[in-house]
C-alpha atoms as a PDB file:
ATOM      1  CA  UNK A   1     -37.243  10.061 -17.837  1.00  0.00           C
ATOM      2  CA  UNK A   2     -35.427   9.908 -14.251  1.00  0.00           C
ATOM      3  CA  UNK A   3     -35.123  12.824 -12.335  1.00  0.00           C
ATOM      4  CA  UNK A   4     -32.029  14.394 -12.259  1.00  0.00           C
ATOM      5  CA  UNK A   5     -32.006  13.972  -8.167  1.00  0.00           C
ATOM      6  CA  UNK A   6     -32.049  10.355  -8.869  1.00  0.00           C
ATOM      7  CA  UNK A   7     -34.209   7.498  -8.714  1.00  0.00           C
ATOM      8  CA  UNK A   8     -37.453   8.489  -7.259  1.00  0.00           C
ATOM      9  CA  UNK A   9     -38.588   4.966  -5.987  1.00  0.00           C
ATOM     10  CA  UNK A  10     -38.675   2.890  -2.953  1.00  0.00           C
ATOM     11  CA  UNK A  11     -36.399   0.417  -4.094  1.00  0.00           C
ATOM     12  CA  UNK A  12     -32.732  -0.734  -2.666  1.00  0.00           C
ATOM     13  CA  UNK A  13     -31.470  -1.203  -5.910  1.00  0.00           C
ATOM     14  CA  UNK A  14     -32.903   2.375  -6.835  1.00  0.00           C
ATOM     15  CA  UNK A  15     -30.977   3.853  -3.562  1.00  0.00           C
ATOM     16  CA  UNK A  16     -27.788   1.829  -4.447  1.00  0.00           C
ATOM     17  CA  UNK A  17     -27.648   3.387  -7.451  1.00  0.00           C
ATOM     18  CA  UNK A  18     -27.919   7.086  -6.573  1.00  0.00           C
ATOM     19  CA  UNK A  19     -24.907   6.793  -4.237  1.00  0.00           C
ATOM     20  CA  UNK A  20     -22.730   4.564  -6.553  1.00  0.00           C
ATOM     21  CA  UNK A  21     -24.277   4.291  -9.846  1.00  0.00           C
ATOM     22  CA  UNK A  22     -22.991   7.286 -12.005  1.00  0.00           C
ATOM     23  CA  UNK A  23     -20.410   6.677 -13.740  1.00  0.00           C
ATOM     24  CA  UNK A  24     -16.599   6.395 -12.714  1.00  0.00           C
ATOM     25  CA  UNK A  25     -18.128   5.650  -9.313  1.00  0.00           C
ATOM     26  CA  UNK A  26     -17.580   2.268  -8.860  1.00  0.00           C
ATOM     27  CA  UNK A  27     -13.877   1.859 -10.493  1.00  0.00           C
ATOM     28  CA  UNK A  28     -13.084   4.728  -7.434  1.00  0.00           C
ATOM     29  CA  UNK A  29     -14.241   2.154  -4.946  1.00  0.00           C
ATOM     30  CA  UNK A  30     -12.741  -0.576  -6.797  1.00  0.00           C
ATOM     31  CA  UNK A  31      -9.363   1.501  -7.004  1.00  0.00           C
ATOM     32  CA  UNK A  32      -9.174   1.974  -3.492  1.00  0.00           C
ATOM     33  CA  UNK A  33     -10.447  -1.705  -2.199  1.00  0.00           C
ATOM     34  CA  UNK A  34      -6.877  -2.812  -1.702  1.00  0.00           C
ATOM     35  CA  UNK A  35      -5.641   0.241   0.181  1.00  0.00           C
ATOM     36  CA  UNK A  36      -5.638   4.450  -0.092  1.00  0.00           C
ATOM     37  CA  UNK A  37      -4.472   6.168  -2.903  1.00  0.00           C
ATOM     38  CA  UNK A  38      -3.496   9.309  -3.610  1.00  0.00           C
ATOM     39  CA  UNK A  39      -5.449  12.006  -5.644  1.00  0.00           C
ATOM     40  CA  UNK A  40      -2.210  11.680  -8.619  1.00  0.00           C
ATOM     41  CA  UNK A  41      -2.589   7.712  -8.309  1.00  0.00           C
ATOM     42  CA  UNK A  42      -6.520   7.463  -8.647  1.00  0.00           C
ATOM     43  CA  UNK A  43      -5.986   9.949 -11.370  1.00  0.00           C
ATOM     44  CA  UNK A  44      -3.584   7.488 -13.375  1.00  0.00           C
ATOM     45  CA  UNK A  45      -5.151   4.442 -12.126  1.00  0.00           C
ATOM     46  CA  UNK A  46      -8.560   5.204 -13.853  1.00  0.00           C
ATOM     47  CA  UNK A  47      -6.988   6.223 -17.319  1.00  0.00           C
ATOM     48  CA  UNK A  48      -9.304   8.054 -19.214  1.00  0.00           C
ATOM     49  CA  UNK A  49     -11.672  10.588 -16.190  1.00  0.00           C
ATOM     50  CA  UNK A  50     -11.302  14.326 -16.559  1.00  0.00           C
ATOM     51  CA  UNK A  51     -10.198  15.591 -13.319  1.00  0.00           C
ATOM     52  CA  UNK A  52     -13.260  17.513 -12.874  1.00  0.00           C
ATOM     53  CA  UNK A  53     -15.415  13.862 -12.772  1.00  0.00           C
ATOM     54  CA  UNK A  54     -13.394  12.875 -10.349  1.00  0.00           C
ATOM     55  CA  UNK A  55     -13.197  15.275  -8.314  1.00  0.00           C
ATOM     56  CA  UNK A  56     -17.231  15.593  -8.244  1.00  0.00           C
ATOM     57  CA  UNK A  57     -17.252  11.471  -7.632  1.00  0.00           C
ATOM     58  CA  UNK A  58     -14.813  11.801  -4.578  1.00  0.00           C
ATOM     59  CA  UNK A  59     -17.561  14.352  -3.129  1.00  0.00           C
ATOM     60  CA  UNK A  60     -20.326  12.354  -3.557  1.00  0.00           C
ATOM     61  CA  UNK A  61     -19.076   9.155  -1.965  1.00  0.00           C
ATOM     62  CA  UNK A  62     -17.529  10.928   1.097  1.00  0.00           C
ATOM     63  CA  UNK A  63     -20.983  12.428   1.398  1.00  0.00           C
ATOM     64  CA  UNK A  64     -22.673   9.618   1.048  1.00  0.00           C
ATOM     65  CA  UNK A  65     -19.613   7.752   3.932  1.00  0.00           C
ATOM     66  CA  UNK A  66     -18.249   5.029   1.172  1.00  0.00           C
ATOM     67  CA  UNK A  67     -14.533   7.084   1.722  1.00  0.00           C
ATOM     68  CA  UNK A  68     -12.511   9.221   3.424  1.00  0.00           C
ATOM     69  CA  UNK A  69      -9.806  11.491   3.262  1.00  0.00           C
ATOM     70  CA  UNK A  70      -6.759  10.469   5.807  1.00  0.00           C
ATOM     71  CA  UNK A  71      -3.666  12.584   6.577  1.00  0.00           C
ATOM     72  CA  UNK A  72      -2.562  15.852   5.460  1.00  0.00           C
ATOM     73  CA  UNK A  73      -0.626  17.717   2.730  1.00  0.00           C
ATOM     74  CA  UNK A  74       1.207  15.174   0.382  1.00  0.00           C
ATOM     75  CA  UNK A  75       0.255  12.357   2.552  1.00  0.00           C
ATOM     76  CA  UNK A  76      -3.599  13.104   2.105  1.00  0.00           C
ATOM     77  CA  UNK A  77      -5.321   9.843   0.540  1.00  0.00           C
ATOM     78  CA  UNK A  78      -8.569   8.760  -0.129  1.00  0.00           C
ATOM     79  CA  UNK A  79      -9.647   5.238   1.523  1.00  0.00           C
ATOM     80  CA  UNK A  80     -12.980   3.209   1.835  1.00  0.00           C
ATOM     81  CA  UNK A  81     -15.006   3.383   5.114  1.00  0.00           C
ATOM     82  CA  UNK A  82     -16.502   0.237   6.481  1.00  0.00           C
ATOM     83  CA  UNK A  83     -19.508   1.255   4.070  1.00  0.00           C
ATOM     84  CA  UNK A  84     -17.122   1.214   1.076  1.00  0.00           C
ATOM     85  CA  UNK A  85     -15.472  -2.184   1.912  1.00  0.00           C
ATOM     86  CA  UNK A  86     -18.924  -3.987   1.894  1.00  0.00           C
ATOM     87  CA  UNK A  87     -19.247  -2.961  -2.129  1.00  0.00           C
ATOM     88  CA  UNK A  88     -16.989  -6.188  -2.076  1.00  0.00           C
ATOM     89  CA  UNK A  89     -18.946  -8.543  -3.281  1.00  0.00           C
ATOM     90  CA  UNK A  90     -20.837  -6.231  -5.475  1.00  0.00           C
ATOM     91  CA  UNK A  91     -17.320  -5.458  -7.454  1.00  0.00           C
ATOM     92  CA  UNK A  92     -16.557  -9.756  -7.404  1.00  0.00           C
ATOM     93  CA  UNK A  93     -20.132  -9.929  -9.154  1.00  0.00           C
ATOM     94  CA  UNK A  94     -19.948  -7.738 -11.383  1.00  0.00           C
ATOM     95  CA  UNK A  95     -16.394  -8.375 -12.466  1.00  0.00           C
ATOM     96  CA  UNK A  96     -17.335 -12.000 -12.695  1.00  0.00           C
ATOM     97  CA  UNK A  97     -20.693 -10.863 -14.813  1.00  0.00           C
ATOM     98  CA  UNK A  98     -18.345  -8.512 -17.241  1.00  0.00           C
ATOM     99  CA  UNK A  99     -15.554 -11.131 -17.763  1.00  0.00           C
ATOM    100  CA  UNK A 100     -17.374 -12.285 -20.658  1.00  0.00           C
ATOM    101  CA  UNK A 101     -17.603  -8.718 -21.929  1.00  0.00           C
ATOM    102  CA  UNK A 102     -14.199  -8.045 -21.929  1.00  0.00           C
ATOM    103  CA  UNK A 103     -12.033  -7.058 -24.944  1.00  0.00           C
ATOM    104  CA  UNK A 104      -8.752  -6.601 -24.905  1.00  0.00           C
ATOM    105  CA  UNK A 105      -6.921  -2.691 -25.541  1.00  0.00           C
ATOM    106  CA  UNK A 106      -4.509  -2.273 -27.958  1.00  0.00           C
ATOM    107  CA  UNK A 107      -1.290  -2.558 -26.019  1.00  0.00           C
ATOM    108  CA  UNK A 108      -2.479  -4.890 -22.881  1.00  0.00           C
ATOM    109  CA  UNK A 109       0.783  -3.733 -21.620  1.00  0.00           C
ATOM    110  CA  UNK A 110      -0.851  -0.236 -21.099  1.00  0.00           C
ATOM    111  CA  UNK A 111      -3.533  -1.665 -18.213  1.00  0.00           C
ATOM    112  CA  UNK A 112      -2.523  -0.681 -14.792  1.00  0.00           C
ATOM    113  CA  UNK A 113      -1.011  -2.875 -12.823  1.00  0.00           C
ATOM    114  CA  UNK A 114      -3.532  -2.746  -9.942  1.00  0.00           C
ATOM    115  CA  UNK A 115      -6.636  -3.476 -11.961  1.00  0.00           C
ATOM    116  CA  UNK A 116      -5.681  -7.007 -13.257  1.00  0.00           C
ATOM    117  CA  UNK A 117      -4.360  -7.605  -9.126  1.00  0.00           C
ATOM    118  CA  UNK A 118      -7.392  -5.865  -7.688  1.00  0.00           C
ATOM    119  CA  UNK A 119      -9.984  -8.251  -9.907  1.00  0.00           C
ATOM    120  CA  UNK A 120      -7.963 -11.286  -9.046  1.00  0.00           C
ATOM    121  CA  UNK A 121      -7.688 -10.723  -5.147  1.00  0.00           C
ATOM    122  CA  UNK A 122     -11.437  -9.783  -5.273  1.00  0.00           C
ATOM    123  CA  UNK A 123     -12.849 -12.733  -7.089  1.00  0.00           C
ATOM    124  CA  UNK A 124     -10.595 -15.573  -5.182  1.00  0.00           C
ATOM    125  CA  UNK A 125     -12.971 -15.098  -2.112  1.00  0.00           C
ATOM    126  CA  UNK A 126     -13.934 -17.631  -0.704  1.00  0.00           C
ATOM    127  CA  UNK A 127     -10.819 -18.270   0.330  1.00  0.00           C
ATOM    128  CA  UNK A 128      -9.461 -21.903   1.679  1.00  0.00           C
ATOM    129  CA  UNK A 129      -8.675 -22.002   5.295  1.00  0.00           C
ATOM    130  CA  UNK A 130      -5.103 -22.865   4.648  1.00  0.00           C
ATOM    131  CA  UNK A 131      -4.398 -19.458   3.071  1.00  0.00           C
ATOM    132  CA  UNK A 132      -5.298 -17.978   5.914  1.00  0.00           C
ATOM    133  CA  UNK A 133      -2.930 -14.977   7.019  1.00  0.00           C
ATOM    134  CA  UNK A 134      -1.253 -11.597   6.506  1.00  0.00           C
ATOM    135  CA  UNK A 135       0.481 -11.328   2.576  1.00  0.00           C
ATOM    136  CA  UNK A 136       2.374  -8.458   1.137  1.00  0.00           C
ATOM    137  CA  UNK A 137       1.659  -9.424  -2.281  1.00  0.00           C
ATOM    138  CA  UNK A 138       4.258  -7.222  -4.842  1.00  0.00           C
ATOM    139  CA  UNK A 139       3.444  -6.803  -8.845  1.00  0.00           C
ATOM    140  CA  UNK A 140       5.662  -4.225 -10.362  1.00  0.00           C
ATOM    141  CA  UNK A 141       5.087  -0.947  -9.055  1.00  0.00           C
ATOM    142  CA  UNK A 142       2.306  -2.407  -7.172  1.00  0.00           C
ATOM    143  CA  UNK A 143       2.344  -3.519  -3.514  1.00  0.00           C
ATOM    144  CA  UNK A 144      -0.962  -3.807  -1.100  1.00  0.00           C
ATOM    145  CA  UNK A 145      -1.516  -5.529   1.881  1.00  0.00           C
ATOM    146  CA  UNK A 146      -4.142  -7.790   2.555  1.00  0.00           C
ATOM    147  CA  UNK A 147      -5.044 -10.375   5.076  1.00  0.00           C
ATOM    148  CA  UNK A 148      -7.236 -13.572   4.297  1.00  0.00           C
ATOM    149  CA  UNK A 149     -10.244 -14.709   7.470  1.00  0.00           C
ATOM    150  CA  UNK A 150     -13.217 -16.504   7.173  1.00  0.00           C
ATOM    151  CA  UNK A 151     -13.308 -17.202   3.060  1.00  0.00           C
ATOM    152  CA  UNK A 152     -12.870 -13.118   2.802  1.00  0.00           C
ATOM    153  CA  UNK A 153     -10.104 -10.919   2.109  1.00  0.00           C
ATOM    154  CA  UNK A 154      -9.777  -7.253   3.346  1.00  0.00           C
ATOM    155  CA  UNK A 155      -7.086  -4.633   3.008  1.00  0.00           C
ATOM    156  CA  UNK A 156      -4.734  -4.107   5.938  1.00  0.00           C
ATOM    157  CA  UNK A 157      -2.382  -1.254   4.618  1.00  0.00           C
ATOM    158  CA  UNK A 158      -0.782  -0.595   8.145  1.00  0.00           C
ATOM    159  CA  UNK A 159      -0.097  -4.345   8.715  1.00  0.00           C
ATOM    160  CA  UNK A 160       3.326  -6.329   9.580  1.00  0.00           C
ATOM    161  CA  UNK A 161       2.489  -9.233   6.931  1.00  0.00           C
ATOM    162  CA  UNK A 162       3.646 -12.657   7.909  1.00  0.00           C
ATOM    163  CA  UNK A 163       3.885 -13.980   3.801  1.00  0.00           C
ATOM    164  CA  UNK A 164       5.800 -11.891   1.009  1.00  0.00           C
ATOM    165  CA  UNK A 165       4.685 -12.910  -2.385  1.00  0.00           C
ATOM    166  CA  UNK A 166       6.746 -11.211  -5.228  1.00  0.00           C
ATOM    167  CA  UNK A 167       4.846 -11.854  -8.867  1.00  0.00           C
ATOM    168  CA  UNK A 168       6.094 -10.389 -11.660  1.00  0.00           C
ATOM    169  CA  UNK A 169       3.636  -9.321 -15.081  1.00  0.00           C
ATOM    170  CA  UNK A 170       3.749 -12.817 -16.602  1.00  0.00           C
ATOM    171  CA  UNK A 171       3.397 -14.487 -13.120  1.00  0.00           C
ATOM    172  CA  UNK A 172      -0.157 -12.855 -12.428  1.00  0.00           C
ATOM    173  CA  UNK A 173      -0.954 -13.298 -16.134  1.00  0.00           C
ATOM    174  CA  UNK A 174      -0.168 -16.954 -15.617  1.00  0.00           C
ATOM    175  CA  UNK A 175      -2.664 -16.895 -12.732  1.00  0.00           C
ATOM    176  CA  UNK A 176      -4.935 -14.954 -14.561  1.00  0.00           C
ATOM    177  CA  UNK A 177      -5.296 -17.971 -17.037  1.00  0.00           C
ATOM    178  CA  UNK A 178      -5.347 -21.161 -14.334  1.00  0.00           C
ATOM    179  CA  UNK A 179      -1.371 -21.648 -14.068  1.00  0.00           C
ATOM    180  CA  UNK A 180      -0.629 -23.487 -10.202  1.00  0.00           C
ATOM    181  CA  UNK A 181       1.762 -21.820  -7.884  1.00  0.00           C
ATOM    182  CA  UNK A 182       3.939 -24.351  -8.149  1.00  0.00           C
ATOM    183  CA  UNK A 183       4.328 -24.349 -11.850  1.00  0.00           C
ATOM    184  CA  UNK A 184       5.081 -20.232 -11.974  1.00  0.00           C
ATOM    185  CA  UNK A 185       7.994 -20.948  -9.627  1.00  0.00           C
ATOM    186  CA  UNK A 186       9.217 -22.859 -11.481  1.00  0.00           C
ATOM    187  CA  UNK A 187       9.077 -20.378 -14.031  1.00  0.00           C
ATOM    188  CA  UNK A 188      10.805 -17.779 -11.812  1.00  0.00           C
ATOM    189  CA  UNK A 189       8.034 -15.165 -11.748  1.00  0.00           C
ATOM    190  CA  UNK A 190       6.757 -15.743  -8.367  1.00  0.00           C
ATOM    191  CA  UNK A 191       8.825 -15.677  -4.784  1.00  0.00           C
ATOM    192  CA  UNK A 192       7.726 -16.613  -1.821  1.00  0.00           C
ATOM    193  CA  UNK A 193       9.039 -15.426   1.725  1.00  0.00           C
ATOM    194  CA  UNK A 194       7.519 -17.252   4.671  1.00  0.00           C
ATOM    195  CA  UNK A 195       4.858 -19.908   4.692  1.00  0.00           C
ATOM    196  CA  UNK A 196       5.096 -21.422   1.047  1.00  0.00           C
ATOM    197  CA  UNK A 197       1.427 -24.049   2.042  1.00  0.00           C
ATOM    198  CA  UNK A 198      -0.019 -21.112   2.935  1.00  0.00           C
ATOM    199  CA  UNK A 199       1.292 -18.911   0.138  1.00  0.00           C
ATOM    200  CA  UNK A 200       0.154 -21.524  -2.500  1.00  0.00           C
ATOM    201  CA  UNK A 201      -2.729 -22.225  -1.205  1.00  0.00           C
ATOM    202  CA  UNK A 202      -3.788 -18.250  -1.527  1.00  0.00           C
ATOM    203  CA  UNK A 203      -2.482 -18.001  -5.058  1.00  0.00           C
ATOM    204  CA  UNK A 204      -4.264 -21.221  -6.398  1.00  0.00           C
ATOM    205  CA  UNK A 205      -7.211 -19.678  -5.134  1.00  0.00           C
ATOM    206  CA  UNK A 206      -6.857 -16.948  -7.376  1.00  0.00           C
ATOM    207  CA  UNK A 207      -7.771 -17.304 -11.194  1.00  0.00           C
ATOM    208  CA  UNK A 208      -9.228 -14.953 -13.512  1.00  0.00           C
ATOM    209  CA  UNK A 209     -12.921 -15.856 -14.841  1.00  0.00           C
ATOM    210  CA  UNK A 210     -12.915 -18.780 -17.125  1.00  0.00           C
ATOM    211  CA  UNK A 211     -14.329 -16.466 -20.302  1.00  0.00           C
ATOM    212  CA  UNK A 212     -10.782 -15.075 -20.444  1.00  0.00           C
ATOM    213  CA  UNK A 213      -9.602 -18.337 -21.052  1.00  0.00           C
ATOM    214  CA  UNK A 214     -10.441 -17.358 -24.700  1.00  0.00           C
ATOM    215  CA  UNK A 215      -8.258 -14.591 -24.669  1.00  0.00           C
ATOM    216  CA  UNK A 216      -4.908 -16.707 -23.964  1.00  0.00           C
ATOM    217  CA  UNK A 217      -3.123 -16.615 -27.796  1.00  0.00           C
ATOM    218  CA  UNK A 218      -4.099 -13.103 -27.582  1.00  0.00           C
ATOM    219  CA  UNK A 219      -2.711 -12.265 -24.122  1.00  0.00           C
ATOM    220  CA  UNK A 220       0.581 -13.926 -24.610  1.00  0.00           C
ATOM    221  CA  UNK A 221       1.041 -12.828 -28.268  1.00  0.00           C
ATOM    222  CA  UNK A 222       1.153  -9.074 -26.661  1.00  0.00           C
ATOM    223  CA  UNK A 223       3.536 -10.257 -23.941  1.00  0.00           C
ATOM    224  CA  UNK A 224       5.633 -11.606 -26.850  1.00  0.00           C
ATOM    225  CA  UNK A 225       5.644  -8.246 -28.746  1.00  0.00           C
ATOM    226  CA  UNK A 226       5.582  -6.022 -25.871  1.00  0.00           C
ATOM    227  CA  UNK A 227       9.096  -7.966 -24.801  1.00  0.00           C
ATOM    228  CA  UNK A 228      10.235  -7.714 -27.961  1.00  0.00           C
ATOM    229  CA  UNK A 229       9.643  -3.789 -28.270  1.00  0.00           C
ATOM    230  CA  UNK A 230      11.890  -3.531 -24.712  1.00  0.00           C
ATOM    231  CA  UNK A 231      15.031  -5.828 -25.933  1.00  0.00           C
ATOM    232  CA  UNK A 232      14.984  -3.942 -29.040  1.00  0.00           C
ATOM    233  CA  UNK A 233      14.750  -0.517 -26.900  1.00  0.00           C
ATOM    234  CA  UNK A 234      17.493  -1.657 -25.141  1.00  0.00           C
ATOM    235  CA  UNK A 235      19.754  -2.586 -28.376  1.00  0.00           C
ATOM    236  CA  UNK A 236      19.664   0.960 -29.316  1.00  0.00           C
END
């Protein structure tokens, strides 16, 4: 049985684990990866944790330096430290490890916008050179800031981007399943403001694994019904 301090052995994995292995722990990190969030928006974000878990989790990893709290009153967030943006690669692992797992909820219309955007901009690393550069990138309610170097991507919340990308639901689900830039223009669910070579080249990069290339009749056949339910909405 493990002791409830943690794991008692002298092993990295072991020590990993006792900062960021409880549950709920890692989704926080993975929440925040593409900029702060408030206490409401983490709270909504991870659908499902009693606000007592999360509250506890938040503790721990500020203990343990993976975030912080910046600013004051309503503007207070929660964002990772240098510590918490190195979990990078661990969250593209896993997520590519999981893929295979996945099954899809009941209305896929449901899933938070930043999820599907947070495991796409995570697993496109390494990036090309030619997307190199600072992209507002815009899905919905969603809109981080990120800027591609070196193969890697990092969050840059406080940046003057130099590339807009607007994608609308469909447009990441198309890139979610392999669609080219150039092909969900065409569709009208992506715009581009600035650089288009360098805007295309950062969106081809990005595809979701290929196990949830099974999942296609499935994922469009709730887009289908889900636009169905909001013309009919609308008709009454």
């Amino acid at each position: 049985m493990a002791s409830p301090v943690g794991y008692q052995t002298f092993c990295p994995v072991g020590a990993a684990l006792n900062v960021v292995g409880e549950r709920w722990a890692l989704l926080i990190v993975r929440d925040l990866f593409l900029g702060p969030r408030r206490y409401s928006e983490l709270l909504r974000g991870l659908g499902g944790i009693p606000t007592d878990i999360l509250a506890a989790r938040l503790r721990t990893l500020q203990e343990h330096g993976i975030l912080r709290q910046a600013g004051e009153g309503r503007a207070q967030r929660y964002e990772l430290t240098e510590s918490g943006q190195a979990l990078g690669p661990v969250l593209r692992e896993l997520g590519r490890w999981g893929a295979d797992r996945l099954r899809l909820p009941a209305d896929p219309a449901e899933v938070p916008t930043r999820v599907p955007l947070t495991s796409l901009l995570l697993g496109g690393a390494p990036y090309p050179r030619q997307a190199n550069g600072e992209y507002e990138v815009r899905v919905g309610e969603e809109t981080v800031r990120v800027e591609v170097d070196a193969g890697q991507i990092h969050a840059t919340p406080d940046s003057e981007p130099d590339i807009t990308i607007e994608l609308t639901r469909p447009g990441m689900r198309a890139l979610i399943l392999g669609a080219r830039a150039s092909d969900i223009e065409k569709t009208g669910n992506v715009s581009i403001q600035g650089n288009r070579r360098s805007a295309h080249a950062f969106l081809n990069t990005l595809t979701g694994p290929p196990g949830l290339a099974g999942l296609r009749q499935q994922l469009e056949a709730a887009a289908a019904a889900h636009k169905a339910d909001v013309i009919d909405e609308s008709a009454g």
